[in-house]
Structure formats: structure tokens, C-alpha cells
Protein backbone atom coordinates (compact mmCIF):
# COMPACT_ATOMS: atom_id res chain seq x y z
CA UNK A 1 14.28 24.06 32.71
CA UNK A 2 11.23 24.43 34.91
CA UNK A 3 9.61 26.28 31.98
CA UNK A 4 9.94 23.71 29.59
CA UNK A 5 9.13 20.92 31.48
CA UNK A 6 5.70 22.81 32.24
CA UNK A 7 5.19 22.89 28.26
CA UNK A 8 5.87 19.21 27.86
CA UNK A 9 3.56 18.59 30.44
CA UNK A 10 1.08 20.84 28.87
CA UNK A 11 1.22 23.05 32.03
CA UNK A 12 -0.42 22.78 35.07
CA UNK A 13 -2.99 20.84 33.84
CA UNK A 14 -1.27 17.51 32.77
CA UNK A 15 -1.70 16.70 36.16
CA UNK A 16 -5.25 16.96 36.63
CA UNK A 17 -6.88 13.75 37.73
CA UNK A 18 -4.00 11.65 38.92
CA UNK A 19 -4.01 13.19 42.12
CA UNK A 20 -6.17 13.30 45.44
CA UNK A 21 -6.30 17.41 46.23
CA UNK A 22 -7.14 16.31 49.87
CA UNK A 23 -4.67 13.79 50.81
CA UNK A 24 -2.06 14.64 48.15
CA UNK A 25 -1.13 10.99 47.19
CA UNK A 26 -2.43 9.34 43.92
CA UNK A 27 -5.67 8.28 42.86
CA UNK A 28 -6.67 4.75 41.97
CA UNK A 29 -7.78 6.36 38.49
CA UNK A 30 -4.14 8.12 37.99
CA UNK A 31 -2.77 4.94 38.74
CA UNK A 32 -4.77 2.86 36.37
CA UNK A 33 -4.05 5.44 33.67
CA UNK A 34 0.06 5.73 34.37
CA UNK A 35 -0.15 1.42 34.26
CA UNK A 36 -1.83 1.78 31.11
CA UNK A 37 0.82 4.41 29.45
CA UNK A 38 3.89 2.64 30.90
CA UNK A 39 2.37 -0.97 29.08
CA UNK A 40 2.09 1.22 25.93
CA UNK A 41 4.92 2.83 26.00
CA UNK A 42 6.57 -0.40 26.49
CA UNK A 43 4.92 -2.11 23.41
CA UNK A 44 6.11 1.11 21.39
CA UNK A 45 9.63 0.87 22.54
CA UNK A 46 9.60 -2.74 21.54
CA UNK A 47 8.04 -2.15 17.94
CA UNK A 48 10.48 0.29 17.83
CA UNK A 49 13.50 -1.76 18.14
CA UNK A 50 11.78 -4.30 16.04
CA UNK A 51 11.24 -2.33 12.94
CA UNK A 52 14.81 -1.09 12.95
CA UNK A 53 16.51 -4.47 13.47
CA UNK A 54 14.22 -5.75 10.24
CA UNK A 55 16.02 -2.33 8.47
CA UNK A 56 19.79 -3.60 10.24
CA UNK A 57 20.01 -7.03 8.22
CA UNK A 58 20.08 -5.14 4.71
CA UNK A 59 22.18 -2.48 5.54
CA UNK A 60 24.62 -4.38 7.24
CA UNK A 61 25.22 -6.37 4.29
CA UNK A 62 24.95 -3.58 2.01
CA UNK A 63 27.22 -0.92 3.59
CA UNK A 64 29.33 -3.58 4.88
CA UNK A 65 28.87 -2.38 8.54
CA UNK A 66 30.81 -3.41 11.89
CA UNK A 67 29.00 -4.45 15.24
CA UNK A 68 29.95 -1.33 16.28
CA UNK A 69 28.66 1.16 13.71
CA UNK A 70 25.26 -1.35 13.74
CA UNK A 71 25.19 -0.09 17.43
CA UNK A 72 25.59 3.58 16.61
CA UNK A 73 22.67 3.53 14.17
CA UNK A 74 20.33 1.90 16.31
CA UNK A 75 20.99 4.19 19.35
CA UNK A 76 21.05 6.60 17.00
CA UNK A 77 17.18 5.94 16.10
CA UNK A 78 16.22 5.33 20.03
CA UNK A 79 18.16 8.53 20.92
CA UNK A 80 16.45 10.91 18.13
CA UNK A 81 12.75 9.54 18.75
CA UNK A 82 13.32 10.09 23.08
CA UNK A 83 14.95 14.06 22.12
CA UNK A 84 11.61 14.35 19.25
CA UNK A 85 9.54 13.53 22.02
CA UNK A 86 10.20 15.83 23.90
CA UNK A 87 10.86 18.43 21.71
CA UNK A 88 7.46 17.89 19.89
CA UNK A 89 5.79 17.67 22.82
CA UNK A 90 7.12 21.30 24.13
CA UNK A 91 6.37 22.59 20.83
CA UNK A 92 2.43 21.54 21.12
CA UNK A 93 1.94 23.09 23.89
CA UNK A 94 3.55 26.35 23.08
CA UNK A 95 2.22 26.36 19.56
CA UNK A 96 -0.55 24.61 19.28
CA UNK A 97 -1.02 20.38 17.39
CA UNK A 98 -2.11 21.72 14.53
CA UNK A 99 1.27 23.59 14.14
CA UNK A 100 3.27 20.76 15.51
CA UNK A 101 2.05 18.16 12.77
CA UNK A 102 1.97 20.83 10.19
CA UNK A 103 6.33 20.90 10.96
């Protein structure tokens, strides 16, 4: 496990710059920059979930689909994007983005 999380973090250097070598703790710069990807992330996520429930209304109605299997296929979509993450992301860093894209 400790290999793969090194590859999504595109080894030891994914952590260059957000922290203070001297004192250990983080940097006002990592900071700013781990604000700025949780906002984005955030907008993403919401996107996301909005671009799926515009997909929901005409598939309900045309598959005839229950609360329940509406649920399914929406946690379905969250689920497979958080797993291609990280997946993708390992894969970059072992092989390259050129590689990654091209699959």
C-alpha cells in the first residue's frame, strides 16, 4: 500500500513546497495551494452531481426506475470517478501522462 500511495503522489516529490524542512510544519504557500485544491475539488464534486442529476430525470422516466436503483446509479458514478482517480493517477506516475491519456 505504501508503494502505491507513493505513485499517486507522484513520489517523494508531491510534497515539495508545502512544507517548512526546518520546522517541519506547513508553509503559508502549501497552505494557500491545499485551500485552493480543496475549493476546486469542491466545485468539481458539485458539477459532478449536477450533470448526473440533469441525466437522472430521463432515465428515470424511461427505464421506469425506483428511488432506490436512482441511488445506485448515482453512487455508482461518484464511486467509479473517486476509484479512476486514483487509479489514473498511480498509473501516471508509473507510466508516464502521455500513456495514461493514450488508455
Amino acid at each position: 500500500i505504501q508503494h502505491l500511495s507513493v505513485a499517486i503522489m507522484g513520489g517523494h516529490k508531491g510534497m515539495k513546497g508545502l512544507t517548512d524542512r526546518h520546522h517541519g510544519g506547513m508553509t503559508k504557500s502549501g497552505i494557500s495551494r491545499l485551500v485552493l485544491l480543496a475549493i476546486f475539488s469542491g466545485m468539481l464534486f458539485g458539477v459532478d452531481l449536477g450533470c448526473i442529476g440533469g441525466g437522472i430525470g430521463g432515465m428515470r422516466a424511461d427505464l421506469d426506475l425506483s428511488s432506490l436503483q436512482v441511488e445506485a446509479i448515482v453512487s455508482g458514478c461518484k464511486g467509479g470517478a473517486v476509484i479512476g482517480c486514483f487509479l489514473g493517477g498511480a498509473w501516471m506516475a508509473v507510466y508516464g501522462r502521455k500513456s495514461a491519456i493514450a488508455m
